[in-house]
N, C-alpha and C. Protein backbone atom coordinates (compact mmCIF):
# COMPACT_ATOMS: atom_id res chain seq x y z
N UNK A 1 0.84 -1.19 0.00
CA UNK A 1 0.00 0.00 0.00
C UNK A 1 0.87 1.23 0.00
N UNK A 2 0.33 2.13 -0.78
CA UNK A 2 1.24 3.43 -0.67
C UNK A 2 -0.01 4.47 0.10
N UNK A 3 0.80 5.35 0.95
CA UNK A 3 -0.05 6.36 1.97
C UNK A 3 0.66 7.18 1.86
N UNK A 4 0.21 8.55 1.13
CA UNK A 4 0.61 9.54 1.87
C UNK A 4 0.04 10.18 2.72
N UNK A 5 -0.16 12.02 3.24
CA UNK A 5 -0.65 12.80 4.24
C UNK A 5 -1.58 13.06 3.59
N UNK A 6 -2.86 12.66 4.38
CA UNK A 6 -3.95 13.22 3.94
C UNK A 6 -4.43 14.35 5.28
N UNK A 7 -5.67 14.71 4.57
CA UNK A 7 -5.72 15.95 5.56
C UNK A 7 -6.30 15.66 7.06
N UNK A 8 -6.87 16.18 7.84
CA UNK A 8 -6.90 15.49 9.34
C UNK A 8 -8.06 15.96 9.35
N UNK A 9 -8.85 15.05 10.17
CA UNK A 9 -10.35 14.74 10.35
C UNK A 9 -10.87 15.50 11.58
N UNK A 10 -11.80 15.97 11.79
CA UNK A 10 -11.81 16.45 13.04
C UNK A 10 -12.92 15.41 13.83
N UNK A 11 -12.61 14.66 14.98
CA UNK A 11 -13.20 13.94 15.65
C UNK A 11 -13.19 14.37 17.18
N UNK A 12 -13.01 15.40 17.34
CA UNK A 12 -12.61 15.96 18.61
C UNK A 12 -13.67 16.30 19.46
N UNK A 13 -14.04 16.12 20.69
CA UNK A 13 -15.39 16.75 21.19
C UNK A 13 -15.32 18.57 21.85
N UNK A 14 -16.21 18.93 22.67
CA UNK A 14 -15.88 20.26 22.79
C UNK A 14 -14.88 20.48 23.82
N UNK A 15 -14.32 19.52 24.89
CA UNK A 15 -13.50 19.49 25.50
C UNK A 15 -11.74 18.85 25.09
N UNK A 16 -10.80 19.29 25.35
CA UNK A 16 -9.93 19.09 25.14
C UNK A 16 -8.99 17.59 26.69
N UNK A 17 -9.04 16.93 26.22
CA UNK A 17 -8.26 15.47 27.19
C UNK A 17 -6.61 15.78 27.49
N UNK A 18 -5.98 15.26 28.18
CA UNK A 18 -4.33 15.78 27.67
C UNK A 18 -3.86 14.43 26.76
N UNK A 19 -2.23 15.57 26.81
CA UNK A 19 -2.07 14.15 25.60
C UNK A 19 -1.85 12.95 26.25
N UNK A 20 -1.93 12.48 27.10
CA UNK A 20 -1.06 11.56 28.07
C UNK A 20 -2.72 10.68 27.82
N UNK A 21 -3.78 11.12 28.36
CA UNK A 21 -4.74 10.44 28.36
C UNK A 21 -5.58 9.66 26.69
N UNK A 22 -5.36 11.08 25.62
CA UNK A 22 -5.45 10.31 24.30
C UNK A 22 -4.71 8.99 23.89
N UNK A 23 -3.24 9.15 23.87
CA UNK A 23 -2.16 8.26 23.98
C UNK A 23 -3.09 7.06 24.40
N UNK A 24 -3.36 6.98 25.99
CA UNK A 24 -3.87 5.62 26.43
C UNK A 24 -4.78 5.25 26.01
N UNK A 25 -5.98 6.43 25.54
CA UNK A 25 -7.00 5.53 24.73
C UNK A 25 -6.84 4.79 23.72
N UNK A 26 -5.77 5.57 22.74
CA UNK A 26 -5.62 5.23 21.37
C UNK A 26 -4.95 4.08 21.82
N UNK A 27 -4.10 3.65 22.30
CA UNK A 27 -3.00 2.42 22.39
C UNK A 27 -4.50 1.45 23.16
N UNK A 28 -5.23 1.58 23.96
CA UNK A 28 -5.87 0.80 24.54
C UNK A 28 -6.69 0.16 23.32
N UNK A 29 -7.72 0.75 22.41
CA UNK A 29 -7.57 0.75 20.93
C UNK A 29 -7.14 -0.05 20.35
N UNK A 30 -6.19 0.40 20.14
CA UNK A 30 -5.53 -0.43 19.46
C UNK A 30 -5.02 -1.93 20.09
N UNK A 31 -5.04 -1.69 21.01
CA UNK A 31 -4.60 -3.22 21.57
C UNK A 31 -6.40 -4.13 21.33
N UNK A 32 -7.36 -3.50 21.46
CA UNK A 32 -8.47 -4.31 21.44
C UNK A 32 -8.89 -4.57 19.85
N UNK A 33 -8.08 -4.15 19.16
CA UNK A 33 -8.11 -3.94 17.45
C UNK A 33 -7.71 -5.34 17.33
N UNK A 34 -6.50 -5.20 17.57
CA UNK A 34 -5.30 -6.47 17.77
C UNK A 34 -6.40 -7.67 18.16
N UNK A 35 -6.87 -7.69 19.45
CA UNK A 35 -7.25 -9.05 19.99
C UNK A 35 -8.97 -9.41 19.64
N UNK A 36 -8.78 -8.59 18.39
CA UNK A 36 -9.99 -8.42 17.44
C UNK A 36 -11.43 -8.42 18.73
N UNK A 37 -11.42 -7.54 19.37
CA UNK A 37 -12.62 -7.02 20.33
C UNK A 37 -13.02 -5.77 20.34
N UNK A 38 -12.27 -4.75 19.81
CA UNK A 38 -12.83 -3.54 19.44
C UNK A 38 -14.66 -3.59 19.25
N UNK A 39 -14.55 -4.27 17.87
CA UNK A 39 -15.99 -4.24 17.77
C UNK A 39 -17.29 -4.25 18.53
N UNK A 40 -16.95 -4.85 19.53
CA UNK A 40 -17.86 -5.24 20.56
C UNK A 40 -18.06 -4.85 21.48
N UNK A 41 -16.77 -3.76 21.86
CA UNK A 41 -16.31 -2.98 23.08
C UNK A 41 -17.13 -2.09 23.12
N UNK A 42 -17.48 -1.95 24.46
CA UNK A 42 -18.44 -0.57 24.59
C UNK A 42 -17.41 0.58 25.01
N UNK A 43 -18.04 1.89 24.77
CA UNK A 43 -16.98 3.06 25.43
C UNK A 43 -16.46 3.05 27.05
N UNK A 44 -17.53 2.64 27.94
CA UNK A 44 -17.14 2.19 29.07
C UNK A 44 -16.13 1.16 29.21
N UNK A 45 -15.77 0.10 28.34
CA UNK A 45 -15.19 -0.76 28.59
C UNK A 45 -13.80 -0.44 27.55
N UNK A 46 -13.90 0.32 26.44
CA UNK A 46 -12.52 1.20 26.02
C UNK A 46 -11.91 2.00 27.14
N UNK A 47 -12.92 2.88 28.06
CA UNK A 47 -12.35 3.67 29.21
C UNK A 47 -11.45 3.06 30.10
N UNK A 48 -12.45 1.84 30.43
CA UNK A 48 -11.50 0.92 31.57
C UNK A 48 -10.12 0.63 31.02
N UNK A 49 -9.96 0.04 29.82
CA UNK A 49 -8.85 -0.62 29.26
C UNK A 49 -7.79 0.45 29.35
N UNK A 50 -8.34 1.50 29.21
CA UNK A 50 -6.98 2.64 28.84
C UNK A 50 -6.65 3.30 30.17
N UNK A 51 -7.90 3.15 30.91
CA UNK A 51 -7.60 3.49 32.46
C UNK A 51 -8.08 5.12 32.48
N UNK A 52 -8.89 5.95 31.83
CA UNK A 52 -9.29 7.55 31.86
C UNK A 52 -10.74 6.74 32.13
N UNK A 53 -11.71 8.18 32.24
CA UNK A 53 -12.55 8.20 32.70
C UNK A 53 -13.68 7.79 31.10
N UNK A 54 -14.88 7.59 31.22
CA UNK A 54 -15.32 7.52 30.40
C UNK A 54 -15.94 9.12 29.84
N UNK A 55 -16.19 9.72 30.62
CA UNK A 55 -16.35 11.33 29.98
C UNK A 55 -15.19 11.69 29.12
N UNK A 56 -13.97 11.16 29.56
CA UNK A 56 -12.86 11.81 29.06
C UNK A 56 -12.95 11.45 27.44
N UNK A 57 -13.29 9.71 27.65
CA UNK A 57 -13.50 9.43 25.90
C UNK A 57 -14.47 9.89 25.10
N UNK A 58 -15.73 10.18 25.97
CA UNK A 58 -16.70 10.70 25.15
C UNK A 58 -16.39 12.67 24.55
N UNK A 59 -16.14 13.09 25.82
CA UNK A 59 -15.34 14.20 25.35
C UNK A 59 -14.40 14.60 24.52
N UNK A 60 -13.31 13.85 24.41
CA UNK A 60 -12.50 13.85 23.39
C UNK A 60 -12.74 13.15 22.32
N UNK A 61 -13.42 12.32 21.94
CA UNK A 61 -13.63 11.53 20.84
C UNK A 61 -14.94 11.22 20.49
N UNK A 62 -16.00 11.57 21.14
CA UNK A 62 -17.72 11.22 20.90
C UNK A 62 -18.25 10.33 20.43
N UNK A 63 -16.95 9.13 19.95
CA UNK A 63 -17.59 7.96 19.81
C UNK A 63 -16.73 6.93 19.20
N UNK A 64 -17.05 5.57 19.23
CA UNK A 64 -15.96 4.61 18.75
C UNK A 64 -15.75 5.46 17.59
N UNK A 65 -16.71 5.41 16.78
CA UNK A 65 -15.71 6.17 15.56
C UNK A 65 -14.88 7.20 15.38
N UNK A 66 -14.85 8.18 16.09
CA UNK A 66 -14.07 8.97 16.57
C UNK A 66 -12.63 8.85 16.80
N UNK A 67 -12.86 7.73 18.25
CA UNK A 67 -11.38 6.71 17.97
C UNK A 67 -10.72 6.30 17.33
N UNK A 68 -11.60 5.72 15.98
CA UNK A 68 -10.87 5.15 15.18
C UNK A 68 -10.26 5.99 14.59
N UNK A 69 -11.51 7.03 13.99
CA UNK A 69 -10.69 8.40 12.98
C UNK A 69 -9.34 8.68 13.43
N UNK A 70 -9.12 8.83 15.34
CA UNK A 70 -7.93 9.40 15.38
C UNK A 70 -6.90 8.57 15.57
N UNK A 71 -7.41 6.91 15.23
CA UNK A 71 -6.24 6.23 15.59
C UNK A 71 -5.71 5.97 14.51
N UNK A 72 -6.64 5.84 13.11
CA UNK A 72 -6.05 6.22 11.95
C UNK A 72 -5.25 7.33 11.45
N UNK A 73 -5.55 8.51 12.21
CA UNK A 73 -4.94 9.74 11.50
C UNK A 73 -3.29 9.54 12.29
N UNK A 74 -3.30 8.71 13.41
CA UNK A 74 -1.87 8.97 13.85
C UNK A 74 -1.45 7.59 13.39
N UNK A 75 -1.91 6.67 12.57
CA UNK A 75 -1.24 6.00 11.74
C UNK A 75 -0.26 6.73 10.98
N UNK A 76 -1.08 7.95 10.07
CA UNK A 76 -0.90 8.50 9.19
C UNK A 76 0.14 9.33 9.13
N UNK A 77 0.26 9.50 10.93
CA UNK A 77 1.45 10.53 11.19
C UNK A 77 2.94 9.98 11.48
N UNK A 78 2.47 9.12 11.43
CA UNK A 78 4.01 8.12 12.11
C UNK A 78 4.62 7.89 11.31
N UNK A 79 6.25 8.16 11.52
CA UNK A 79 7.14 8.05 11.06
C UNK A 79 7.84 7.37 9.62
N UNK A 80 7.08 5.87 10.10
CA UNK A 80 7.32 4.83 8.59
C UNK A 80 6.65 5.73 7.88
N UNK A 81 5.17 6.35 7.71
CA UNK A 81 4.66 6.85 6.14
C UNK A 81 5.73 7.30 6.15
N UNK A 82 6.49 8.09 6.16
CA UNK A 82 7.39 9.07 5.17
C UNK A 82 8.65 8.19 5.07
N UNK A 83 8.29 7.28 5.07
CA UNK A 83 9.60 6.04 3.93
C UNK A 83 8.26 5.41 2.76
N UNK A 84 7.62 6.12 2.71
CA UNK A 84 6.52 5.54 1.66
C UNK A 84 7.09 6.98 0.61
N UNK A 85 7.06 8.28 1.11
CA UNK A 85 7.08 9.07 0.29
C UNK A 85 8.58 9.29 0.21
N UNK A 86 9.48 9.05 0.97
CA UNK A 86 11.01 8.74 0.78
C UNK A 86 11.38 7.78 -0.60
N UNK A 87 10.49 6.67 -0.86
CA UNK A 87 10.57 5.79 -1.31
C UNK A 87 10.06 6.13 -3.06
N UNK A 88 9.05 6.83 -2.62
CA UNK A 88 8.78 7.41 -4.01
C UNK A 88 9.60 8.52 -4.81
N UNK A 89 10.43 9.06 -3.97
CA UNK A 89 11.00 10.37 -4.58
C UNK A 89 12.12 9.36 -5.61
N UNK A 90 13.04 8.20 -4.87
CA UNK A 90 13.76 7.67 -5.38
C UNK A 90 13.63 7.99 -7.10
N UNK A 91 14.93 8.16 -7.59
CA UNK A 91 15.51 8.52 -9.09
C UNK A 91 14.98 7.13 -9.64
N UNK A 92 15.39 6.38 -9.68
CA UNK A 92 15.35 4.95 -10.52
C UNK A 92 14.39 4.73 -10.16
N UNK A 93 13.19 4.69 -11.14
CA UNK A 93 12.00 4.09 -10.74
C UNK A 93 11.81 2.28 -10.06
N UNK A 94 12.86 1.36 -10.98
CA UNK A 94 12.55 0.52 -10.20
C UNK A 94 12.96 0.06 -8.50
N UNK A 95 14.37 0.80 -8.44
CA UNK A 95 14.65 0.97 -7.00
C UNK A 95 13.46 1.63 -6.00
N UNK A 96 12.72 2.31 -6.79
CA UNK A 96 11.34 2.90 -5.89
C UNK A 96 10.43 2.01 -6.03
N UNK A 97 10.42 1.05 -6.99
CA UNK A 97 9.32 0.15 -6.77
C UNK A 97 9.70 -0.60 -5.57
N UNK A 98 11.13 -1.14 -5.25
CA UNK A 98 11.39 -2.29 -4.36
C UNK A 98 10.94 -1.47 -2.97
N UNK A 99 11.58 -0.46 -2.80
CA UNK A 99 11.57 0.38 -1.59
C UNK A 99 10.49 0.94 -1.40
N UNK A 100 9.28 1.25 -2.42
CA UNK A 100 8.09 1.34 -1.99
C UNK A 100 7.01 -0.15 -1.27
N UNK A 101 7.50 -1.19 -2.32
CA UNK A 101 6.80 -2.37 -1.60
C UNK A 101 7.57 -2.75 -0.72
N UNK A 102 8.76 -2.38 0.16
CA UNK A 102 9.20 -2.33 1.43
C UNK A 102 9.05 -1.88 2.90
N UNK A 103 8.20 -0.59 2.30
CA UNK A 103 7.86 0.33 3.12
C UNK A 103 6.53 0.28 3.45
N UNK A 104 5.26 -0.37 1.97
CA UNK A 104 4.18 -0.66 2.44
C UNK A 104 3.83 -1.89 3.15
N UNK A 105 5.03 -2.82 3.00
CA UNK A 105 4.57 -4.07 3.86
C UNK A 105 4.70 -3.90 5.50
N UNK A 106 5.80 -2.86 5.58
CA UNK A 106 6.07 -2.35 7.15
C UNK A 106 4.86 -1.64 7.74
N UNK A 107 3.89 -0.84 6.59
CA UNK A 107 2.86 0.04 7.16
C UNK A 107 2.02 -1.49 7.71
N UNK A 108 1.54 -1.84 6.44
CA UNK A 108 0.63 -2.97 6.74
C UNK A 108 1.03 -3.82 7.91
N UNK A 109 1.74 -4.81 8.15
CA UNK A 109 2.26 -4.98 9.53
C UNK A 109 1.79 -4.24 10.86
N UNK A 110 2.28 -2.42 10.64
CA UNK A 110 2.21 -2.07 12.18
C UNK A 110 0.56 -1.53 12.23
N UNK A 111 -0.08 -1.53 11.19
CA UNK A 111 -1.46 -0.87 10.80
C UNK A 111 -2.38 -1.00 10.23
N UNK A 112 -2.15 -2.25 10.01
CA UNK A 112 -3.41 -3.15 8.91
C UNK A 112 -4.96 -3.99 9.59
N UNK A 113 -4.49 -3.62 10.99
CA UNK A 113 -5.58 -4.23 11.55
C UNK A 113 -6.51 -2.64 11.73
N UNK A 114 -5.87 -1.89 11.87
CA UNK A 114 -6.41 -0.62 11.80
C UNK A 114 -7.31 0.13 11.03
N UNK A 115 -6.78 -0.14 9.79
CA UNK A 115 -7.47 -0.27 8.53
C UNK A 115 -8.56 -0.80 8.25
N UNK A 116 -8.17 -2.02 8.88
CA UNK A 116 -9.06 -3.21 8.34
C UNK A 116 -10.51 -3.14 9.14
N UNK A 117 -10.12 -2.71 10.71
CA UNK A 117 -11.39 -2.48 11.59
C UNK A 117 -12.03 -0.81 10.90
N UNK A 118 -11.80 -0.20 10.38
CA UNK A 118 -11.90 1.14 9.77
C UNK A 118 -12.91 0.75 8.67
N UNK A 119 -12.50 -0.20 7.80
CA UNK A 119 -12.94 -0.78 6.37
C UNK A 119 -14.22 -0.60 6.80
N UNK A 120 -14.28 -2.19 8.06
CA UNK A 120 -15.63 -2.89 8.75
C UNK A 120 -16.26 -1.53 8.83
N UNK A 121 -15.76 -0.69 9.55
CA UNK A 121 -16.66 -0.09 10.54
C UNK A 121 -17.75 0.88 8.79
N UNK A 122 -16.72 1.13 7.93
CA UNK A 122 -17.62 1.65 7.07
C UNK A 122 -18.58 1.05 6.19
N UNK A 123 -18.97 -0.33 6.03
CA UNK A 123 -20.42 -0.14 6.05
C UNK A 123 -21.31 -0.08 6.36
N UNK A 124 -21.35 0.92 8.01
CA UNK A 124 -22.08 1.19 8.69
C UNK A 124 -22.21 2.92 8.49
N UNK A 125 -20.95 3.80 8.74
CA UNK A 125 -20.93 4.71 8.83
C UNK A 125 -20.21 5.62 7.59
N UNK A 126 -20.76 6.33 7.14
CA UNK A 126 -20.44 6.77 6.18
C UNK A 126 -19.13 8.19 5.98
N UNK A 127 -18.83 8.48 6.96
CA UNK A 127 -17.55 9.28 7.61
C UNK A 127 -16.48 7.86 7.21
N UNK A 128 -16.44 7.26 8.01
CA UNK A 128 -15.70 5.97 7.74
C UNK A 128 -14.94 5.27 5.92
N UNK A 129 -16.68 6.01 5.66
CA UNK A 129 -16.50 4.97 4.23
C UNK A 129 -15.93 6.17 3.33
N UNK A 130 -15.75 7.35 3.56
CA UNK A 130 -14.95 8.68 3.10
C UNK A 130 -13.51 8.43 3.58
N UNK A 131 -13.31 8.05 4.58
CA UNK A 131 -11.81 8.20 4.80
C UNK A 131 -11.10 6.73 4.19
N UNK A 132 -11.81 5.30 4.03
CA UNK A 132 -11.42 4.32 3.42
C UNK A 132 -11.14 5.12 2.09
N UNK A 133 -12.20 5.66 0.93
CA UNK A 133 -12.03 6.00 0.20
C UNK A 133 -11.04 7.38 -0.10
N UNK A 134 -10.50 7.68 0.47
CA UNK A 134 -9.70 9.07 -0.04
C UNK A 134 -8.03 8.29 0.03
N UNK A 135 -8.07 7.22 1.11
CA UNK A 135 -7.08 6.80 1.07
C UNK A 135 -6.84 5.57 0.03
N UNK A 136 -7.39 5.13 -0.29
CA UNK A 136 -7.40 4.23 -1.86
C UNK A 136 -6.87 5.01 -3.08
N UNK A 137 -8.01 6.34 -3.13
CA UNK A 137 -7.55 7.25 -4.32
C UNK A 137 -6.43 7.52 -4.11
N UNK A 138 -5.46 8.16 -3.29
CA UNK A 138 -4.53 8.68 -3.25
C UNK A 138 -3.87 6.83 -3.74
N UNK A 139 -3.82 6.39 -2.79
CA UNK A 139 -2.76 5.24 -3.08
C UNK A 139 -2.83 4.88 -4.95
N UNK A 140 -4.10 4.95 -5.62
CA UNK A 140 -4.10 4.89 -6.59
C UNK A 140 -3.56 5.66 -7.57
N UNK A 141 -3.66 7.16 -7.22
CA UNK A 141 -3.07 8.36 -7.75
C UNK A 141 -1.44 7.88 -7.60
N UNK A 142 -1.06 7.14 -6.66
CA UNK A 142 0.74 7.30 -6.26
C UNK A 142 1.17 6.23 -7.32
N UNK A 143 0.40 4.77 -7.32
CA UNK A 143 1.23 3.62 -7.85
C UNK A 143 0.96 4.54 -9.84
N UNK A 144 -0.22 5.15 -10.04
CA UNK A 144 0.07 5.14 -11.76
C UNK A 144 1.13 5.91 -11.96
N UNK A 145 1.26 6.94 -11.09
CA UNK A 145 2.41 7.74 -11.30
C UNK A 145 4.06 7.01 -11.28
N UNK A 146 3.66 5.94 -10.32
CA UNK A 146 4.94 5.36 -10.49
C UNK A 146 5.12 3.89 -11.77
N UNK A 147 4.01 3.72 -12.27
CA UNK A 147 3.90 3.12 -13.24
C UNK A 147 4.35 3.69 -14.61
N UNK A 148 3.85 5.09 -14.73
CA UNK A 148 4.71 5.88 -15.46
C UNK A 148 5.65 6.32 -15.67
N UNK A 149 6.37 6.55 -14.43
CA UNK A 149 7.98 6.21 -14.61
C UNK A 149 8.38 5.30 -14.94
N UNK A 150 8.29 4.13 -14.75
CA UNK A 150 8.27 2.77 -15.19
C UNK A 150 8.34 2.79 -16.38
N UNK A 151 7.26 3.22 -17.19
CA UNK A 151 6.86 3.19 -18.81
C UNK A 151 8.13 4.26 -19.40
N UNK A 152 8.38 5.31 -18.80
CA UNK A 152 9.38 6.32 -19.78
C UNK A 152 10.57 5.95 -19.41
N UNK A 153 10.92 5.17 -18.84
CA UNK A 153 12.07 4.44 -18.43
C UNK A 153 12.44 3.34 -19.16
N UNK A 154 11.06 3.12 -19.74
CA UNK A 154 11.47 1.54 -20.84
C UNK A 154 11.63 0.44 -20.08
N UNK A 155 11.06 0.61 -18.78
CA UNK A 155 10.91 -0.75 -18.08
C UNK A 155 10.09 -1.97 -17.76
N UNK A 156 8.72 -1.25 -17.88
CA UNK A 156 7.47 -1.93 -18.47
C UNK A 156 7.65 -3.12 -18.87
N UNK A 157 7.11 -4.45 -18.95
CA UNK A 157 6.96 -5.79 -19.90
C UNK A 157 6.78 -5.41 -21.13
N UNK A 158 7.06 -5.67 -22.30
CA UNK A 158 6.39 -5.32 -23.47
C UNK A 158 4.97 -6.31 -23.38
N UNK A 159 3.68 -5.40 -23.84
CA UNK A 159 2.51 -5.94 -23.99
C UNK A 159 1.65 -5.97 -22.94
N UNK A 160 2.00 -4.99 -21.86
CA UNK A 160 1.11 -5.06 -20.74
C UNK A 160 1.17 -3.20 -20.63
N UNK A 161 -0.05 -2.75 -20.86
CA UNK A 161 -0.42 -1.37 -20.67
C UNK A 161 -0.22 -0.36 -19.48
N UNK A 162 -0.05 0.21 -19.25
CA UNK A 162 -0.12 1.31 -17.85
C UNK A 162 -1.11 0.68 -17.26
N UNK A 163 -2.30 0.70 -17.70
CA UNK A 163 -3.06 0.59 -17.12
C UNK A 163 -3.90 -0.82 -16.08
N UNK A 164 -3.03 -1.69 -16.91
CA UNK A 164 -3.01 -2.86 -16.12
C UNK A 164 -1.76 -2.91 -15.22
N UNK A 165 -0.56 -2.91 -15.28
CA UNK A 165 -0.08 -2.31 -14.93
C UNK A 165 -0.04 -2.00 -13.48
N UNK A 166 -0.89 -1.03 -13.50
CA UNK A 166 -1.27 -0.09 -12.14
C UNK A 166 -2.06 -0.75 -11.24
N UNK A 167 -3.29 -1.97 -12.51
CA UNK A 167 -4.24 -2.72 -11.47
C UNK A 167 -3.38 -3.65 -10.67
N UNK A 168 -2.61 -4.18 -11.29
CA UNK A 168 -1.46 -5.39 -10.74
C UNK A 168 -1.37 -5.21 -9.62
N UNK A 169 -0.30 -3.73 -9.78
CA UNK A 169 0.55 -3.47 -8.48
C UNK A 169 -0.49 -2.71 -7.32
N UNK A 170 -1.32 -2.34 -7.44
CA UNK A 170 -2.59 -1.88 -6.71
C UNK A 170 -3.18 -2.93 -5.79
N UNK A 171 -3.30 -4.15 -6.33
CA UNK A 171 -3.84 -5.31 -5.74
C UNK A 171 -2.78 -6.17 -5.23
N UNK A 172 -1.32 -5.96 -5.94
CA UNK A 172 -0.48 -6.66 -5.01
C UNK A 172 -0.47 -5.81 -3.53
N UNK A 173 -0.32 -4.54 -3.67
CA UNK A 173 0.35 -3.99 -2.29
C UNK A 173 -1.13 -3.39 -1.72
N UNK A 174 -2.17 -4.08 -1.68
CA UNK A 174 -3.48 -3.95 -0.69
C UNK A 174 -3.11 -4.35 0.53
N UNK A 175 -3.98 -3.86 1.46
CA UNK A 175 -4.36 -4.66 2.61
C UNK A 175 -4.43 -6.16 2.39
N UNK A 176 -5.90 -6.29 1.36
CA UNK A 176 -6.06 -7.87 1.26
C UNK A 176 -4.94 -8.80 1.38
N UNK A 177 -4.15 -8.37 0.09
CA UNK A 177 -3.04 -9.03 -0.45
C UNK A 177 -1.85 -9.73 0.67
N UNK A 178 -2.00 -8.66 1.02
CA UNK A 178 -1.07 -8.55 2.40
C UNK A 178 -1.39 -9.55 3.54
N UNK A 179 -2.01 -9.33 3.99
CA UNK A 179 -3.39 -10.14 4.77
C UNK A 179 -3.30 -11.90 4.60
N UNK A 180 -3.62 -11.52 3.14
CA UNK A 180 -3.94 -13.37 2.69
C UNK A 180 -2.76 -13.99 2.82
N UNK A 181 -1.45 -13.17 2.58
CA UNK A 181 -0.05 -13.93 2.51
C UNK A 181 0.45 -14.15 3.91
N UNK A 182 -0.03 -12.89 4.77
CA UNK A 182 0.31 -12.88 6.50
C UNK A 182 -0.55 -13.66 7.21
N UNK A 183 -1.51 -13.86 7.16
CA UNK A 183 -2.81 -14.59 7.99
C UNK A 183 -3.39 -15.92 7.42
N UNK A 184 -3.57 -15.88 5.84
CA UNK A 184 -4.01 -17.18 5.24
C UNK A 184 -3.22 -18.19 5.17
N UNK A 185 -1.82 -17.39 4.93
CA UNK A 185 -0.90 -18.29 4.58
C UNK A 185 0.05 -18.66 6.13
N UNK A 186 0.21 -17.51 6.62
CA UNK A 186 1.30 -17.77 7.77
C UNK A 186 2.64 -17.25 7.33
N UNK A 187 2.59 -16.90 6.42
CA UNK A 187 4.19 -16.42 6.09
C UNK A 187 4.52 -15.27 6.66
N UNK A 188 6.27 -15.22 7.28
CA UNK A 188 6.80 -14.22 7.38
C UNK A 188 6.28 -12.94 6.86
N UNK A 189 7.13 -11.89 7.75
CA UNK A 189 6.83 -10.32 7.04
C UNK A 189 8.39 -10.67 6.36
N UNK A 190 9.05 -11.07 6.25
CA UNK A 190 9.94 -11.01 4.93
C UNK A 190 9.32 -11.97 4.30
N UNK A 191 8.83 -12.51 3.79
CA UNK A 191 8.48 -13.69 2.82
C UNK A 191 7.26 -13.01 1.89
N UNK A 192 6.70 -12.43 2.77
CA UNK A 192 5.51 -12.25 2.17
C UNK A 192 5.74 -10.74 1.34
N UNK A 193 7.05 -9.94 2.13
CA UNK A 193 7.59 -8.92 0.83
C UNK A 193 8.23 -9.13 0.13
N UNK A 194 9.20 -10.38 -0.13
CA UNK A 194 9.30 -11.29 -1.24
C UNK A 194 8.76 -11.50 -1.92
N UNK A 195 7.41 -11.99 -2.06
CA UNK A 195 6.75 -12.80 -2.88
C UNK A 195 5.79 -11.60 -3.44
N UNK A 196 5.36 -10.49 -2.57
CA UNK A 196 4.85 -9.16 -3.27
C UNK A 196 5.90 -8.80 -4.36
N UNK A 197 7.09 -8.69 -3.71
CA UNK A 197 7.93 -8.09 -5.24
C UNK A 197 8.53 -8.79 -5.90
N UNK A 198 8.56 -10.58 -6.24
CA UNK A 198 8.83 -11.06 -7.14
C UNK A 198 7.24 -11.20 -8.04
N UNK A 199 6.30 -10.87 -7.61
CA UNK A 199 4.75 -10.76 -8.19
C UNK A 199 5.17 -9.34 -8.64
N UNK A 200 5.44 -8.33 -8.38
CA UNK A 200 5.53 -6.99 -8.82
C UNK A 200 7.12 -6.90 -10.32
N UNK A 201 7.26 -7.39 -9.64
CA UNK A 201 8.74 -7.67 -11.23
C UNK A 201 8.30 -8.58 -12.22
N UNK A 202 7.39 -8.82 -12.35
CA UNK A 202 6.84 -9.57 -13.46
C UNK A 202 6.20 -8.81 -14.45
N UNK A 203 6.07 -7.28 -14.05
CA UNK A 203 5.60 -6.43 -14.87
C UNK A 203 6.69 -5.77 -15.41
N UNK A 204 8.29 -6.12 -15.17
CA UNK A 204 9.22 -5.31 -15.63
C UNK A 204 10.07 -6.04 -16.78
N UNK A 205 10.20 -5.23 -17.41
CA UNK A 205 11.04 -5.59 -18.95
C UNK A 205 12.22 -6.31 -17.96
C-alpha cells in the first residue's frame, strides 16, 4: 500500500483530554483492534482498558468512531509513512518500486488491523467509508504515477499497458493481499515482501 498525508479529520469533542490520556485511549484501541474485540467494546469498557474516565472518551472523541478516525490519523502521522514518500521520490523508478513495496509491507504490519477495523466499521458509517475511500484514491493516484515512470524508463513488460499495470501493483500492495499472505498463509513479514515483489517484477522488462 502506498499512503501519503492526507488531511486530518476532526473527531474531537468540545472538551480538550491531555495528551497523556489520548495516547492511552488510542494504544488501549488499538490493543483491542489487535485481539480483534474492538468491535464489541463498549466506550465504558474502552475507558476501563486505557484506564481515563469515560467522559474523558466521550469528550475527546464522541464515539468509537471517533477513535478510530484518530487512531487512523496517527497512523498517518508516524514516522514509517514518510519512507513511503522517501521511497517514491527515489531517481530509478525501479529501486522505488522495491523500496516502496518495502515500506508498504512495514505500514501494513504495524497498521493493517487498523485499517481493516476502519474498512468494517464503514459499512455502517459513512464518515468511515470517506476516509477508506480518499485513502485508496490517493494510493491509486501514487502507484500510476509510479507506473509511469516505469513506462518512460522503458521498463514496463512489453505488452502489458499502464493501465493494467497499475491494477497489478494496486492489488499486489493492498491490505487484502497482504493479509492473505500474512494470515491465510502464515508467512513471514519477509516472505511475504518477497513474494509481493517477485509478483511486482513480473511487470518489468
Amino acid at each position: 500500500m502506498l499512503v501519503g498525508q492526507m488531511s486530518p479529520r476532526s473527531y474531537t469533542g468540545a472538551r480538550r483530554a491531555s495528551p497523556e490520556s489520548v495516547d492511552r485511549v488510542l494504544d488501549a484501541a488499538a490493543r483491542l483492534i489487535e485481539d480483534e474485540g474492538f468491535h464489541t467494546a463498549t466506550m465504558e469498557e474502552l475507558a476501563a482498558a486505557a484506564g481515563v474516565s469515560r467522559a474523558t472518551v466521550f469528550n475527546r472523541f464522541g464515539s468509537k468512531l471517533g477513535v478510530l478516525q484518530a487512531l487512523f490519523q496517527r497512523s498517518m502521522e508516524d514516522p514509517e509513512m514518510q519512507a513511503v514518500q522517501d521511497a517514491l521520490a527515489i531517481e530509478d523508478p525501479v529501486a522505488a518500486l522495491d523500496a516502496v513495496i518495502e515500506a508498504a509491507c512495514s505500514i501494513w504490519d504495524a497498521y493493517g488491523a487498523v485499517h481493516l477495523q476502519l474498512q468494517a466499521v464503514g459499512t455502517l458509517e459513512p464518515e468511515a467509508t470517506t476516509l477508506v475511500e480518499e485513502q485508496l484514491e490517493q494510493q491509486r493516484s501514487e502507484i500510476q504515477d509510479l507506473i509511469r515512470r516505469l513506462a518512460r524508463a522503458g521498463r514496463l513488460r512489453p505488452g502489458i499497458s499502464q493501465t493494467r499495470a497499475a491494477a497489478t501493483l494496486h492489488m499486489l500492495t493492498s491490505l487484502e493481499s497482504f493479509l492473505w499472505l500474512r494470515r491465510g498463509y502464515e508467512l513471514s513479514l519477509r516472505q511475504t515482501r518477497e513474494t509481493i515483489a517477485e509478483l511486482a517484477h513480473a511487470l518489468l522488462r
